[in-house]
Protein backbone atom coordinates (compact mmCIF):
# COMPACT_ATOMS: atom_id res chain seq x y z
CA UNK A 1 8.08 44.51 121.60
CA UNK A 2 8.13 45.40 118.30
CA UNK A 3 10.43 42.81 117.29
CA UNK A 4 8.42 40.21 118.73
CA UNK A 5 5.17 41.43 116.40
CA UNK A 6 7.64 41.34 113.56
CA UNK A 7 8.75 37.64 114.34
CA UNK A 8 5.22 36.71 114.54
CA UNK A 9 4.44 38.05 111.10
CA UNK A 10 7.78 36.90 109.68
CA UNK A 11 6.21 33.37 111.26
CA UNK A 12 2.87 33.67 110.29
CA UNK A 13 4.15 35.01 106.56
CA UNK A 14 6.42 32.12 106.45
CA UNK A 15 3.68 29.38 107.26
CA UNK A 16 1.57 31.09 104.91
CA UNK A 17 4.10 31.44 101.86
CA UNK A 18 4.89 27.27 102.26
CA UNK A 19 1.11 26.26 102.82
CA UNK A 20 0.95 28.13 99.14
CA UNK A 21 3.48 26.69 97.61
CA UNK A 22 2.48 22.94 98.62
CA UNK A 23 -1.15 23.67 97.38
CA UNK A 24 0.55 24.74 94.15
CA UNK A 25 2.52 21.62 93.87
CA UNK A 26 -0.30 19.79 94.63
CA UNK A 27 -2.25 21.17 91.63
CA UNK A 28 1.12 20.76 89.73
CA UNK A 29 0.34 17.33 90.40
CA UNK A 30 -3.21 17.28 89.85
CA UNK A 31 -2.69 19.08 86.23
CA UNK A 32 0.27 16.36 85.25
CA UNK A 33 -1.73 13.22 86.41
CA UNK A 34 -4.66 14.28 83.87
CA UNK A 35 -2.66 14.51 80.51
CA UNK A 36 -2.99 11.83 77.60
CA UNK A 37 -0.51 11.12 75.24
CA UNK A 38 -0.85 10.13 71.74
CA UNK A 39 -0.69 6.21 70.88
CA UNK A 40 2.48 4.92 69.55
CA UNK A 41 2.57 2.03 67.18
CA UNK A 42 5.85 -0.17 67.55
CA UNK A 43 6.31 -1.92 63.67
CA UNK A 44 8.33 -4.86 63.28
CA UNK A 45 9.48 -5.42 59.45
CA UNK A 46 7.62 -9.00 59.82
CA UNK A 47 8.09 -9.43 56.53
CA UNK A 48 11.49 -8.47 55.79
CA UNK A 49 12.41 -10.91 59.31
CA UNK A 50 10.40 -13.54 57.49
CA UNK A 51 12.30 -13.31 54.24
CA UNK A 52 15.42 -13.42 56.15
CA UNK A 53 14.80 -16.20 57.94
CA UNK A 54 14.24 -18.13 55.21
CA UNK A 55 17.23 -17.09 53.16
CA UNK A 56 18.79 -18.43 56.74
CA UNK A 57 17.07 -21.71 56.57
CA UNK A 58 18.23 -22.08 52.42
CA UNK A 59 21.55 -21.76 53.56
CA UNK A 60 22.19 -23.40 56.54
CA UNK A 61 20.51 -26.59 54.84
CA UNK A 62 22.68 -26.16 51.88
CA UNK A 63 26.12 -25.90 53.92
CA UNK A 64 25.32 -28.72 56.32
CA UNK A 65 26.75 -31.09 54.36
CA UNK A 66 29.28 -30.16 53.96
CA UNK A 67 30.04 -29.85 57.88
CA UNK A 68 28.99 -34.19 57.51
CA UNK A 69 32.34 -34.28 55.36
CA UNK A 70 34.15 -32.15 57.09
CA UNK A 71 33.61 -34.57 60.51
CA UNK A 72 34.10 -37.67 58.49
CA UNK A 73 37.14 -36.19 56.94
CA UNK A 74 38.69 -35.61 60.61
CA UNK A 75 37.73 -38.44 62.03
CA UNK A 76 39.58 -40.39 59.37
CA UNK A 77 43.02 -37.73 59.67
CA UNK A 78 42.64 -38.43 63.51
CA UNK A 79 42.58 -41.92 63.56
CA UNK A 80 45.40 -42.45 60.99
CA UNK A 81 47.89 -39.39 62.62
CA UNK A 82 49.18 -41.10 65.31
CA UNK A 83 50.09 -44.46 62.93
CA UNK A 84 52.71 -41.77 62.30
CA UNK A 85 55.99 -41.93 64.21
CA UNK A 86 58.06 -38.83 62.63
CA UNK A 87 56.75 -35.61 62.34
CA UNK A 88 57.63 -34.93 58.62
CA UNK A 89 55.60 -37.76 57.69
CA UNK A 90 52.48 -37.18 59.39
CA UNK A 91 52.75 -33.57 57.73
CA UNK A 92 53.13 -34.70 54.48
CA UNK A 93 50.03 -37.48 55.34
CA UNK A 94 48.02 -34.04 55.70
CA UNK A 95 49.22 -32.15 52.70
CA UNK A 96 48.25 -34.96 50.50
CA UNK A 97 44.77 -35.40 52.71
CA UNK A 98 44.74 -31.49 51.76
CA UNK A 99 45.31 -32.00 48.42
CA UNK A 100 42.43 -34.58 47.88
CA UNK A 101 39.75 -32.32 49.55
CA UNK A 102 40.43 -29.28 47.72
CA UNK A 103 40.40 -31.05 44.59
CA UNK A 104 37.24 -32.44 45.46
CA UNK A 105 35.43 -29.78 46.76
CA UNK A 106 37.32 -27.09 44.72
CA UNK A 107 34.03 -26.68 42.81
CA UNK A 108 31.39 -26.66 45.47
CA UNK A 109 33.44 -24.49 47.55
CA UNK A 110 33.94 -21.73 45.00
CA UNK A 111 30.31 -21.82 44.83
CA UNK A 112 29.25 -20.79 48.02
CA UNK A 113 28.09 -17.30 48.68
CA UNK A 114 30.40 -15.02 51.31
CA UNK A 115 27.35 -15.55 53.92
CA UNK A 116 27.18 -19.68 53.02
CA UNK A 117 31.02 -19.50 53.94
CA UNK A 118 30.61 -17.73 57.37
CA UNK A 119 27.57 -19.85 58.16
CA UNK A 120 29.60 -22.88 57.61
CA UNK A 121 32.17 -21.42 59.89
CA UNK A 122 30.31 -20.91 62.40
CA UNK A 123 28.53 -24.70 61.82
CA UNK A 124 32.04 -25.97 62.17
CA UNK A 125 32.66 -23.93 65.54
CA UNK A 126 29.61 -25.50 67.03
CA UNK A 127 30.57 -28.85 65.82
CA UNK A 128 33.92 -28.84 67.03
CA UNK A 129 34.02 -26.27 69.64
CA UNK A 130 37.26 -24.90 67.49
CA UNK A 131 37.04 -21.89 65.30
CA UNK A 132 38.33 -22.33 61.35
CA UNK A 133 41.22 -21.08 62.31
CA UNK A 134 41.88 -22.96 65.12
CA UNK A 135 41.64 -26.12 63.32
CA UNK A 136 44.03 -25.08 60.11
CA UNK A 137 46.77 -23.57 62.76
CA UNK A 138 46.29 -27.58 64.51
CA UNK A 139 46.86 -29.59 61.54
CA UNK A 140 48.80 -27.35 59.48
CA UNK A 141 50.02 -24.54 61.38
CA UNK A 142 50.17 -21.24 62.53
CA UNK A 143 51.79 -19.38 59.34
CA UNK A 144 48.69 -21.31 56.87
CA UNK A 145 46.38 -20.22 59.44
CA UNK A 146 47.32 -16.78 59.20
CA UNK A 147 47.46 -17.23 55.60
CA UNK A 148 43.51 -18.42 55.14
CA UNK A 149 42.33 -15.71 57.64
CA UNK A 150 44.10 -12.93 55.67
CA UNK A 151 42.50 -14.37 52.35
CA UNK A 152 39.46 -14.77 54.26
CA UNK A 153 39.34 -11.04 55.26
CA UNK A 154 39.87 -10.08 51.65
CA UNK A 155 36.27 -11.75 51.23
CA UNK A 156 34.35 -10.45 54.36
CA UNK A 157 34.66 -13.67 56.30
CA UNK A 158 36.20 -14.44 59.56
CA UNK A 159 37.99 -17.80 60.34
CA UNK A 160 37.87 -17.18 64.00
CA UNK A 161 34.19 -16.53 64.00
CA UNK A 162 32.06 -18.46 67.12
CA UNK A 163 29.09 -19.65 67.68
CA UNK A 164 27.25 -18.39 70.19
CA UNK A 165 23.21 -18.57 70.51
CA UNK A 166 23.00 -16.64 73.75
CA UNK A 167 24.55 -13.25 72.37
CA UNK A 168 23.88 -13.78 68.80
CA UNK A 169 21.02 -13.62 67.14
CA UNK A 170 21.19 -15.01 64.40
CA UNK A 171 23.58 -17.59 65.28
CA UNK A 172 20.00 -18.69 67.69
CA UNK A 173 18.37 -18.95 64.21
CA UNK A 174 20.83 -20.71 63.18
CA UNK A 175 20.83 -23.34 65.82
CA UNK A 176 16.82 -23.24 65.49
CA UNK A 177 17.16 -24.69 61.79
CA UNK A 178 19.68 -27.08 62.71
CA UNK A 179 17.68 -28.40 65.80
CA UNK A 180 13.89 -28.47 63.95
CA UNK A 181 15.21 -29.33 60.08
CA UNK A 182 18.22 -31.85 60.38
CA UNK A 183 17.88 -34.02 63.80
């Protein structure tokens, strides 16, 4: 019998002991739903964005035309490269179509900053759907390719640089210029 009072308590003790607890979670509750936190600001640098996007906007309206050139120039090599039946003549129609653009834009070339050059870059990917690099290993090969891109990386650029708005950001900006300033 005395068992059975004890398994009543333990019961009754047991009941008791989890009513407790829930009230206390309840209060836990009641405590947690009642506390303010202080205000946080979230600052943008606005201006520094602004000032960006402007240097942006100088630049990709300064390199532009040269991208005009750069399709004329191509369209011209494309049309005339298949005049050629040998091989060794159409390369040597491209050295000397090499020759005559860098000593015409020699100047103008060697004046652009680092970023003007990797803007243009990526101008000419979205142009032609080719990187730099691409085009250069097409029409001259695979070894001057390699040799542009390693000069390239001496000066912080990248011939095989793409454009793409949807993961780069400022590559959208870019693309926002182009579409708003030039078309």
């Amino acid at each position: 019998m005395t068992s059975n009072i004890q398994n009543k308590y333990i019961l009754i003790i047991s009941l008791l002991f989890s009513v407790s607890i829930s009230a206390q979670i309840d209060t836990l509750d009641i405590r947690f739903s009642h506390i303010l936190l202080d205000e946080v600001l979230l600052e943008t640098d606005y201006e520094n964005s602004q000032i960006d996007f402007i240097r942006l906007k100088y630049r990709v309206l300064k390199v532009y035309p040269y991208l005009d050139t750069i399709r004329n120039i191509l369209k011209v090599v494309d049309t005339n490269l298949p005049s050629y039946r040998k091989r060794r003549f159409a390369k040597r129609y491209i050295r000397k179509k090499q020759k005559v653009i860098m000593n015409t834009f020699r100047k103008e070339m060697m004046s652009l900053s680092r970023k003007e050059g990797v803007i243009l870059s990526k101008l000419i990917y979205r142009e032609f759907n080719m990187s730099v690099y691409d085009i250069i290993s097409l029409y001259r090969g695979e070894f001057h390719a390699l040799l542009w891109q390693s000069l390239s990386k001496v000066y912080e650029g990248d011939l095989k640089s793409e454009f793409n708005p949807k993961k780069n950001r400022e590559d959208l900006f870019i693309d926002f210029v182009i579409e708003n300033n030039i078309e």
